[in-house]
Protein backbone atom coordinates (compact mmCIF):
# COMPACT_ATOMS: atom_id res chain seq x y z
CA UNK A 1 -16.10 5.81 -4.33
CA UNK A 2 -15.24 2.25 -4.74
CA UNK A 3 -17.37 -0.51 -2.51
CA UNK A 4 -15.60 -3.35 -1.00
CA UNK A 5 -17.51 -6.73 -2.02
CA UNK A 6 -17.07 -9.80 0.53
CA UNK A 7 -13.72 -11.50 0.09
CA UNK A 8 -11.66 -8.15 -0.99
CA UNK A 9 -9.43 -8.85 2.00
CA UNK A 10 -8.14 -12.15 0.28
CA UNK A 11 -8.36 -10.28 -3.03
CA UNK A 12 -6.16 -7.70 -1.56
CA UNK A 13 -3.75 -10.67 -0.28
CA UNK A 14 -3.24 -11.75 -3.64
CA UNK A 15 -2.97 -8.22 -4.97
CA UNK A 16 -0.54 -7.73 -2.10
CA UNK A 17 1.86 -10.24 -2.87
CA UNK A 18 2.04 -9.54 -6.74
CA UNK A 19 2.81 -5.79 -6.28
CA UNK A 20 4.40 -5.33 -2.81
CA UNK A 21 6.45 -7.78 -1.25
CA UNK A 22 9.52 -6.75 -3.24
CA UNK A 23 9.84 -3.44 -1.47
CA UNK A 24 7.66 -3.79 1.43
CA UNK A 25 8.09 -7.17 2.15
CA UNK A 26 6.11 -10.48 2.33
CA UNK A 27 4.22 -9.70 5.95
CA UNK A 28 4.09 -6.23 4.69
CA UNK A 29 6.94 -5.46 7.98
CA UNK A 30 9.23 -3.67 5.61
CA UNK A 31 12.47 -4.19 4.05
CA UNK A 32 15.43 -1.65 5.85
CA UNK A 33 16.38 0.73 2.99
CA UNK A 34 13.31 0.12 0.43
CA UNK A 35 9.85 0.03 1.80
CA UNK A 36 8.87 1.00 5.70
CA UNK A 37 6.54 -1.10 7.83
CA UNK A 38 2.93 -1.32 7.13
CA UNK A 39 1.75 -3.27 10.15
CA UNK A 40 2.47 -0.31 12.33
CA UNK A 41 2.33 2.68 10.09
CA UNK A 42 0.80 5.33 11.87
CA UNK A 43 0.92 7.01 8.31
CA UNK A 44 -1.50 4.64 7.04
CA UNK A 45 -3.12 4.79 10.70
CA UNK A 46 -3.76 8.24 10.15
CA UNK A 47 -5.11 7.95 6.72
CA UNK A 48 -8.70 7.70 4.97
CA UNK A 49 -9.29 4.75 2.64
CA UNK A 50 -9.59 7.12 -0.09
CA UNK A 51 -6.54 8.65 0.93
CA UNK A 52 -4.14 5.80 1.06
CA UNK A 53 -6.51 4.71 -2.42
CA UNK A 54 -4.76 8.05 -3.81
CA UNK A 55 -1.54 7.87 -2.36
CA UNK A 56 -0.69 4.88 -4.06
CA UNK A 57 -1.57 5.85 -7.28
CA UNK A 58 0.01 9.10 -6.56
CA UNK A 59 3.77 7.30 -4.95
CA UNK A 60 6.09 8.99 -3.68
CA UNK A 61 8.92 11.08 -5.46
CA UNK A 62 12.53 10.34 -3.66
CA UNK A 63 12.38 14.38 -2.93
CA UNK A 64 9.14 14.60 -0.96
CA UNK A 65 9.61 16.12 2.28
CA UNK A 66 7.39 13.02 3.79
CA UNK A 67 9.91 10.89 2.13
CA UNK A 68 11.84 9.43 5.01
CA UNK A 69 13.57 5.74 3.21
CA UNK A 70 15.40 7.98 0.37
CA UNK A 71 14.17 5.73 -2.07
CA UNK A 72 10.90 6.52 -4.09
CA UNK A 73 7.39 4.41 -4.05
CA UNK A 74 6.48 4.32 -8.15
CA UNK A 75 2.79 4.98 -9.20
CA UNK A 76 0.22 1.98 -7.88
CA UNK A 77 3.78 0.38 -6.73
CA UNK A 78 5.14 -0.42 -10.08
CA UNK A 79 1.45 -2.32 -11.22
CA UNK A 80 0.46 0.17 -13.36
CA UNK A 81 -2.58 -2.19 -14.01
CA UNK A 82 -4.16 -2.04 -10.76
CA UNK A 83 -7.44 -0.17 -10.33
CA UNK A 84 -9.34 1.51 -7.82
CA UNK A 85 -11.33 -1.36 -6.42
CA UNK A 86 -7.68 -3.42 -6.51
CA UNK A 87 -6.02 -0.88 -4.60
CA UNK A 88 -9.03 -0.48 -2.04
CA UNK A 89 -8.65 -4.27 -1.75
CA UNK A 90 -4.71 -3.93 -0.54
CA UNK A 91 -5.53 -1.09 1.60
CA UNK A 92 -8.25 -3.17 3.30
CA UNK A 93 -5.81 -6.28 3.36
CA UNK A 94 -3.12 -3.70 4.72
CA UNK A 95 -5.45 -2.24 7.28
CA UNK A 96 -6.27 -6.17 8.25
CA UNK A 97 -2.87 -6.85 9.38
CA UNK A 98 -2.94 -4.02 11.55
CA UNK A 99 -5.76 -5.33 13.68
C-alpha cells in the first residue's frame, strides 16, 4: 500500500495535468470521443483507491467489454514513468474534484 503524505492532492494536480488533460481534459470533464468525465464517474465512484491505483496501470484495451468511448486508455495514461505513490496522488486529486 502506498500512504498519501500532506500536499499529494496538489502533487496529483501537477501529475494530472502532465498525463491527462490530453484525453480527459483540463477539469478532468472529458473530451467527447477520447476520455469520459471524471468529475462524475460513478466508475471511479464505485472504485477502491487501490483499484483505480491498478486500473491505471492496467488501461484499458479498445475491446474491453467496460470499454464504452471505443478508444483505448494506454498503461499509467501514456506516462509510463509514473509510480504508485504518483498515481495514488491523481486518484486523490481526481477523487477531490468530485467533492
Amino acid at each position: 500500500d502506498v500512504a498519501l503524505t500532506p500536499g499529494s492532492a496538489l502533487d496529483g494536480e501537477a501529475l494530472y495535468a502532465m498525463t491527462c488533460p490530453a484525453c480527459h481534459g483540463p477539469d478532468a470533464k472529458g473530451i467527447p470521443g477520447l476520455g469520459k468525465d471524471m468529475t462524475t464517474s460513478e466508475f471511479i465512484q464505485s472504485r477502491s483507491d487501490e483499484e483505480l491505483v491498478a486500473f491505471i496501470k492496467q488501461g484499458r484495451a479498445v475491446d474491453d467489454p467496460l470499454n464504452t468511448t471505443g478508444v483505448p486508455m494506454p498503461p499509467k495514461g501514456a506516462n509510463a514513468a509514473l509510480n504508485d505513490a504518483e498515481i495514488l496522488a491523481i486518484v486523490e486529486f481526481i477523487r477531490a474534484l468530485q467533492n
